[in-house]
PDB file of N, CA and C in Angstrom:
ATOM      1  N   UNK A   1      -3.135  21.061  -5.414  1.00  0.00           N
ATOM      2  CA  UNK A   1      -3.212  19.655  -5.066  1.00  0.00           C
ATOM      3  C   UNK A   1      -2.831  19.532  -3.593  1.00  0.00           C
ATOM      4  N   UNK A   2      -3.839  18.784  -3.152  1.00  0.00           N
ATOM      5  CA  UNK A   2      -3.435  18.727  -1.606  1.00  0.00           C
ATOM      6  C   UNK A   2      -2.897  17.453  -1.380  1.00  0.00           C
ATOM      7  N   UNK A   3      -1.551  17.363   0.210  1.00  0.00           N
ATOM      8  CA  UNK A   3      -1.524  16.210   0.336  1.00  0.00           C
ATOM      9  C   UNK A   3      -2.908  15.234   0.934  1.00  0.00           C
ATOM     10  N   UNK A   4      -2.799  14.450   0.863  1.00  0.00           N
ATOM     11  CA  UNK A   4      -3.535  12.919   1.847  1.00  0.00           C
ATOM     12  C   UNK A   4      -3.437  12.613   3.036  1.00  0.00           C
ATOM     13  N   UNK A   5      -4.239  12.718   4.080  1.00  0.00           N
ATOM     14  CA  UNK A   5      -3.472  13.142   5.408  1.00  0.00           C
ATOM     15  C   UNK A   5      -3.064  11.686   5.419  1.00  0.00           C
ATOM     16  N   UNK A   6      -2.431  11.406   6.146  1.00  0.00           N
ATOM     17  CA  UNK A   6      -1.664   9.745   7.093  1.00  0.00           C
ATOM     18  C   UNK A   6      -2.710   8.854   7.357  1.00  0.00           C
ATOM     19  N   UNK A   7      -3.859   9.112   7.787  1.00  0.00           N
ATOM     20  CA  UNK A   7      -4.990   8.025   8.309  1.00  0.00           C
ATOM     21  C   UNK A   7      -5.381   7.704   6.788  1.00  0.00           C
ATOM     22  N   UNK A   8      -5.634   8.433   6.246  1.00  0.00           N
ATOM     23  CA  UNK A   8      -6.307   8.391   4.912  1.00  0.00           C
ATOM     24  C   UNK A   8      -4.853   7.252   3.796  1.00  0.00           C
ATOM     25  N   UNK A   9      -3.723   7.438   4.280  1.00  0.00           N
ATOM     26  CA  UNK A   9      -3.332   6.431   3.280  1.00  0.00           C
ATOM     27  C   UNK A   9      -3.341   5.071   4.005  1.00  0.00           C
ATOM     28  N   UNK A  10      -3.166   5.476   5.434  1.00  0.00           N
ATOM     29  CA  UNK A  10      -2.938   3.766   5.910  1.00  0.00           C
ATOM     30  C   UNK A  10      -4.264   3.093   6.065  1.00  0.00           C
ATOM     31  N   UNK A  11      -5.411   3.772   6.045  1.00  0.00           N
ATOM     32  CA  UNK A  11      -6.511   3.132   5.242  1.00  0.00           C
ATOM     33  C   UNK A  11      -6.522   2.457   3.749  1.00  0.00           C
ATOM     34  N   UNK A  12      -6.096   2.953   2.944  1.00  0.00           N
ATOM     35  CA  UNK A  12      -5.563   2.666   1.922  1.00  0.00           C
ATOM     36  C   UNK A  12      -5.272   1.951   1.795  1.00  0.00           C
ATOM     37  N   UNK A  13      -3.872   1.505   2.127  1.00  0.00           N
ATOM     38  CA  UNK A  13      -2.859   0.689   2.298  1.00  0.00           C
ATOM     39  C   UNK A  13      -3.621  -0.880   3.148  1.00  0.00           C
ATOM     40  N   UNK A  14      -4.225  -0.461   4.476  1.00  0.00           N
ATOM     41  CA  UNK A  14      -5.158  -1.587   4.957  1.00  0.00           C
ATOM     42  C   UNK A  14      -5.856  -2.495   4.370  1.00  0.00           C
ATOM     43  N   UNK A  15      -6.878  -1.506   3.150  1.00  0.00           N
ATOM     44  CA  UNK A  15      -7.756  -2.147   2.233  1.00  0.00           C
ATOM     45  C   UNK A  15      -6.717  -3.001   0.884  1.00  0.00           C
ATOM     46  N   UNK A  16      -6.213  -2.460   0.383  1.00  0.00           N
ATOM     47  CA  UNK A  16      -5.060  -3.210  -0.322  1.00  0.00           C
ATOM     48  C   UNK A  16      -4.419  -4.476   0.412  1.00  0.00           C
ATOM     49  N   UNK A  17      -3.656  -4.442   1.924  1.00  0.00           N
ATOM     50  CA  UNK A  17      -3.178  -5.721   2.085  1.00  0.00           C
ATOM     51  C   UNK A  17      -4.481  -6.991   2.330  1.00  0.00           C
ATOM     52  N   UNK A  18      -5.224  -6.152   2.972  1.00  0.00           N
ATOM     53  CA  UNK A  18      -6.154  -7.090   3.091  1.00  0.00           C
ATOM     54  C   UNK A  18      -6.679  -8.290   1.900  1.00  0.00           C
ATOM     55  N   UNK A  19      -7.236  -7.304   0.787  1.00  0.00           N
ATOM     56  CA  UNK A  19      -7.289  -7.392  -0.723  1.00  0.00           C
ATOM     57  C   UNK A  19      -6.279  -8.937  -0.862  1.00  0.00           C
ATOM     58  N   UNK A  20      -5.052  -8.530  -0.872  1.00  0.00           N
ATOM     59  CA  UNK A  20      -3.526  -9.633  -1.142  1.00  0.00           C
ATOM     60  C   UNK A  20      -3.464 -10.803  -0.650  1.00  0.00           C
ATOM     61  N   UNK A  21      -4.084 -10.531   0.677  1.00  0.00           N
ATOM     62  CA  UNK A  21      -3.744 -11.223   1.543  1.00  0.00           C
ATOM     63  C   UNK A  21      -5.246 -12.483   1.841  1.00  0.00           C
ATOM     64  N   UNK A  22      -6.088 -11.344   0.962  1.00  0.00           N
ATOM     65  CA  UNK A  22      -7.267 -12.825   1.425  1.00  0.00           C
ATOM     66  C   UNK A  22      -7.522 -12.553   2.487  1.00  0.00           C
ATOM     67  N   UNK A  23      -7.848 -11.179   3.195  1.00  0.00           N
ATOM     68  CA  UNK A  23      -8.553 -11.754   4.673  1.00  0.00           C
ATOM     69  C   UNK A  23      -9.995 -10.817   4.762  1.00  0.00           C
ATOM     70  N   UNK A  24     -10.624 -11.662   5.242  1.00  0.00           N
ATOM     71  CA  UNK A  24     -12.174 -11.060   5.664  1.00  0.00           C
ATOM     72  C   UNK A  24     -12.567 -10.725   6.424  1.00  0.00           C
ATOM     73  N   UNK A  25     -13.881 -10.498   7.211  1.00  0.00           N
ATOM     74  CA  UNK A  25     -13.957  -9.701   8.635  1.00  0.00           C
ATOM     75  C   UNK A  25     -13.992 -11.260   9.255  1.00  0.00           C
ATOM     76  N   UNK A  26     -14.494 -12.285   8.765  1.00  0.00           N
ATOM     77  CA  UNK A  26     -14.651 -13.847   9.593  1.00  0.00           C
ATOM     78  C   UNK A  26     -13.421 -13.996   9.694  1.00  0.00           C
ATOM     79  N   UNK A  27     -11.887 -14.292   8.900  1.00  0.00           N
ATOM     80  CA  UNK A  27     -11.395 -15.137   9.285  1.00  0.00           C
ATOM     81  C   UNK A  27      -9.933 -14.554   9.016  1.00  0.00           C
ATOM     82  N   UNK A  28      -8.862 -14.425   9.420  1.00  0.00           N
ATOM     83  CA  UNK A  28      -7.726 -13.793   8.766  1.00  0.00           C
ATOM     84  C   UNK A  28      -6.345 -15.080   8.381  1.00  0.00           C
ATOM     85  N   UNK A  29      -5.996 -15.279   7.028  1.00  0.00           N
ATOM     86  CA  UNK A  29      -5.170 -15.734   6.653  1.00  0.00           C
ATOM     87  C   UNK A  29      -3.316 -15.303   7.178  1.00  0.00           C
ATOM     88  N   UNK A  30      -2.575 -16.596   6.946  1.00  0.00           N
ATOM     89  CA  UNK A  30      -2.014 -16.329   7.368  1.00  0.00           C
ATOM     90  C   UNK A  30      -0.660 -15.150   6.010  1.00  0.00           C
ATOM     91  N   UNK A  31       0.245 -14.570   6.448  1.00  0.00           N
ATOM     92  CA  UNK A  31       1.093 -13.707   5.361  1.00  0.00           C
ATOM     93  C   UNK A  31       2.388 -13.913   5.168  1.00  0.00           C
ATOM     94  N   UNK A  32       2.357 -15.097   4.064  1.00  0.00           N
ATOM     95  CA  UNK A  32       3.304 -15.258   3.131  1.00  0.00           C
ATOM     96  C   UNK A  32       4.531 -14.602   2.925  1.00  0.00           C
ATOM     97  N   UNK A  33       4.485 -13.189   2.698  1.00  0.00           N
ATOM     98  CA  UNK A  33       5.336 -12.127   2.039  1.00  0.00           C
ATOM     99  C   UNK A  33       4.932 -10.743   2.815  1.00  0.00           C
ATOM    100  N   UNK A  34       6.306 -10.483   3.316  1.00  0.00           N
ATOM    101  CA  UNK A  34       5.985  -8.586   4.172  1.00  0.00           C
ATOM    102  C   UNK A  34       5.391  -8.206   3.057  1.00  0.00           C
ATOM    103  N   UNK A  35       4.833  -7.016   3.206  1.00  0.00           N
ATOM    104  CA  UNK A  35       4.119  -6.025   2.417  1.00  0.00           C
ATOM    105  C   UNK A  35       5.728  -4.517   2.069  1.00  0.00           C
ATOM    106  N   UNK A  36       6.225  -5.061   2.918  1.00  0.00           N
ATOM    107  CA  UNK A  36       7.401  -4.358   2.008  1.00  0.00           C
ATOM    108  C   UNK A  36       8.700  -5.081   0.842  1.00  0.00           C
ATOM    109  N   UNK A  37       8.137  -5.911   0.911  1.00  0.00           N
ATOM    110  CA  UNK A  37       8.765  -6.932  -0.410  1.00  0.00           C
ATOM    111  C   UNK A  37       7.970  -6.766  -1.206  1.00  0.00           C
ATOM    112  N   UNK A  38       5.809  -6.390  -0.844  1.00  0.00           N
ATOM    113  CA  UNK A  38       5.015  -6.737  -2.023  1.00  0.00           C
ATOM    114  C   UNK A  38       5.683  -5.172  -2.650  1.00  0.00           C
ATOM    115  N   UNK A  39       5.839  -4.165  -1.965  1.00  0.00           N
ATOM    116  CA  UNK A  39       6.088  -2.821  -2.784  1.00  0.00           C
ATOM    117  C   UNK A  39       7.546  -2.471  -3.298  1.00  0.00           C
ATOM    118  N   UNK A  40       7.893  -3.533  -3.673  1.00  0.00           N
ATOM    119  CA  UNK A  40       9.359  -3.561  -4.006  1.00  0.00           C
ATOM    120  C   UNK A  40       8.684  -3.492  -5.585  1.00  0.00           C
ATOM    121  N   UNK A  41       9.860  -2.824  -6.578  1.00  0.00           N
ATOM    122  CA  UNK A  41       9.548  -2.908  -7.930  1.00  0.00           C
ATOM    123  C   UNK A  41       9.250  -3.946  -8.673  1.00  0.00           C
ATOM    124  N   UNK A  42       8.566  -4.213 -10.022  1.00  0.00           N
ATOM    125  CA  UNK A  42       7.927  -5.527 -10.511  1.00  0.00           C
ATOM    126  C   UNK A  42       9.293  -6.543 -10.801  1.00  0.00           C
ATOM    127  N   UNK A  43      10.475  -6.210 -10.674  1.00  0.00           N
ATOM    128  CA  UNK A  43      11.480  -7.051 -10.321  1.00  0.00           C
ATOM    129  C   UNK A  43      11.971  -7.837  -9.626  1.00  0.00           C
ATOM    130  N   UNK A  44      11.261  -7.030  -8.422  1.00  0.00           N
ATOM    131  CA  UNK A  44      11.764  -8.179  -7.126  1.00  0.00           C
ATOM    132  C   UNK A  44       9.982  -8.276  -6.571  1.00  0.00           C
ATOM    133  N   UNK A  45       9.273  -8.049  -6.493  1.00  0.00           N
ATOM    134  CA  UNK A  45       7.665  -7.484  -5.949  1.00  0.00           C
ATOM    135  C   UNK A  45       6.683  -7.628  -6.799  1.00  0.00           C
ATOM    136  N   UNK A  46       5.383  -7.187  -6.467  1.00  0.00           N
ATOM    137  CA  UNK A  46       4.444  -7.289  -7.200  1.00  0.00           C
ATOM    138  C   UNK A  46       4.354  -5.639  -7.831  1.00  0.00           C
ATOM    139  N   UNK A  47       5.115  -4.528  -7.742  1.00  0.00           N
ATOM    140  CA  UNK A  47       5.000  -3.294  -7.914  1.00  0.00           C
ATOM    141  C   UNK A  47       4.128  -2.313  -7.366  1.00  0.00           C
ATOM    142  N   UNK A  48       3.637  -2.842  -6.606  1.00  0.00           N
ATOM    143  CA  UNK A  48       2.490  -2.090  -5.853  1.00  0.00           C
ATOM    144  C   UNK A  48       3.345  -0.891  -4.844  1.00  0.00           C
ATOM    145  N   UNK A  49       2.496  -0.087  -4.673  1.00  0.00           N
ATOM    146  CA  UNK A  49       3.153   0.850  -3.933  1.00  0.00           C
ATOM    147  C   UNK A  49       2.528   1.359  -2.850  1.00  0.00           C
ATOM    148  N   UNK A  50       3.490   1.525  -1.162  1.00  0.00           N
ATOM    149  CA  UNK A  50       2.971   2.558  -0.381  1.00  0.00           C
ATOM    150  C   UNK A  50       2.119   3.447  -0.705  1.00  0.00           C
ATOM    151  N   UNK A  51       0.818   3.851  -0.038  1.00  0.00           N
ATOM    152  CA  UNK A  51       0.261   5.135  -0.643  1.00  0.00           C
ATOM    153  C   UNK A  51       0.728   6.490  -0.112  1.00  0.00           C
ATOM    154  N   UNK A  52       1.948   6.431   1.611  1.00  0.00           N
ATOM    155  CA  UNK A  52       1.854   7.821   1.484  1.00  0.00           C
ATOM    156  C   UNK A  52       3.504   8.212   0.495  1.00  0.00           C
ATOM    157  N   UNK A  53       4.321   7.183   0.804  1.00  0.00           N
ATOM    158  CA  UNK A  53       5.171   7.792  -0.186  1.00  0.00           C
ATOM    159  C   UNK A  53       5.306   8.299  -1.593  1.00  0.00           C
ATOM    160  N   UNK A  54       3.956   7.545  -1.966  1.00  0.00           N
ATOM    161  CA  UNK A  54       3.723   7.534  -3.609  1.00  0.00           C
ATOM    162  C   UNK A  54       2.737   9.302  -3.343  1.00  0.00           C
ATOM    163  N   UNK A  55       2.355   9.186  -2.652  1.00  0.00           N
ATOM    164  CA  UNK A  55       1.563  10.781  -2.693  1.00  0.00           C
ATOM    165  C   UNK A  55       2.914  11.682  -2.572  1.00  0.00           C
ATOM    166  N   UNK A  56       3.387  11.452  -1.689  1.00  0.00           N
ATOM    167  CA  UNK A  56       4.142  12.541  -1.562  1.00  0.00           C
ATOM    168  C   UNK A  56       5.424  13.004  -2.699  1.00  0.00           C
ATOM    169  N   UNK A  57       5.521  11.989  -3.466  1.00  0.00           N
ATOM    170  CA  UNK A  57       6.224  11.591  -4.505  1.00  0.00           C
ATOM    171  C   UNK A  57       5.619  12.557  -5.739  1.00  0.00           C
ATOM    172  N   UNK A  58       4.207  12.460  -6.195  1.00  0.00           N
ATOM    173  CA  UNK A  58       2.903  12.920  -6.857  1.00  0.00           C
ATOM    174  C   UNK A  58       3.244  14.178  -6.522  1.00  0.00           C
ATOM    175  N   UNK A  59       3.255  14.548  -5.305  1.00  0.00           N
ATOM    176  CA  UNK A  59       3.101  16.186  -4.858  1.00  0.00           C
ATOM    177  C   UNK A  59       4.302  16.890  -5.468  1.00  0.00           C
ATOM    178  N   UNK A  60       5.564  15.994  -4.915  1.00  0.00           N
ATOM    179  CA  UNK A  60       7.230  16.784  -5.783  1.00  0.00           C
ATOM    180  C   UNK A  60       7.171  16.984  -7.095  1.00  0.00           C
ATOM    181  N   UNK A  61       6.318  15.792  -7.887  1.00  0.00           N
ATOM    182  CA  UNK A  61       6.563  16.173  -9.480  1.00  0.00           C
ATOM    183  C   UNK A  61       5.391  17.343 -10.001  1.00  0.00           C
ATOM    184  N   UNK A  62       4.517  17.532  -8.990  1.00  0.00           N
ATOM    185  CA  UNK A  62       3.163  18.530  -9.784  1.00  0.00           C
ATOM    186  C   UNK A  62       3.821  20.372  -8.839  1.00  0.00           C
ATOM    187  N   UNK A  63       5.150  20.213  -8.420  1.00  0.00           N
ATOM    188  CA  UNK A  63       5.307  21.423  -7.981  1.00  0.00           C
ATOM    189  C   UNK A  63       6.333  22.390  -9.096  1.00  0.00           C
TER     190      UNK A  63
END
């Protein structure tokens, strides 16, 4: 299993806030809530998660 290089998650991550956030290539909304509150657990957050920490997370448990 390989890691995900860095461009490849904050792409990721881009397409996701965007997604949240409602914004399109016309017009960009304004943001409510950091995106590090949205990846806070479904307790305090919506549970969503960073993608590179969650990879790298993936990688510790498959070793």
């Amino acid at each position: 299993m390989a890691k995900l290089p860095s461009s490849t998650c904050g792409v990721v991550d881009r397409l996701i806030r965007n997604f949240i956030w409602g914004r399109n290539e016309d017009k960009e909304k304004l943001h409510l809530v950091k995106w590090s509150n949205i990846c806070q657990p479904k307790k305090r957050g919506l549970g969503l998660r960073a993608s590179q920490p969650f990879n790298e997370a993936l990688l510790v448990k498959l070793r």
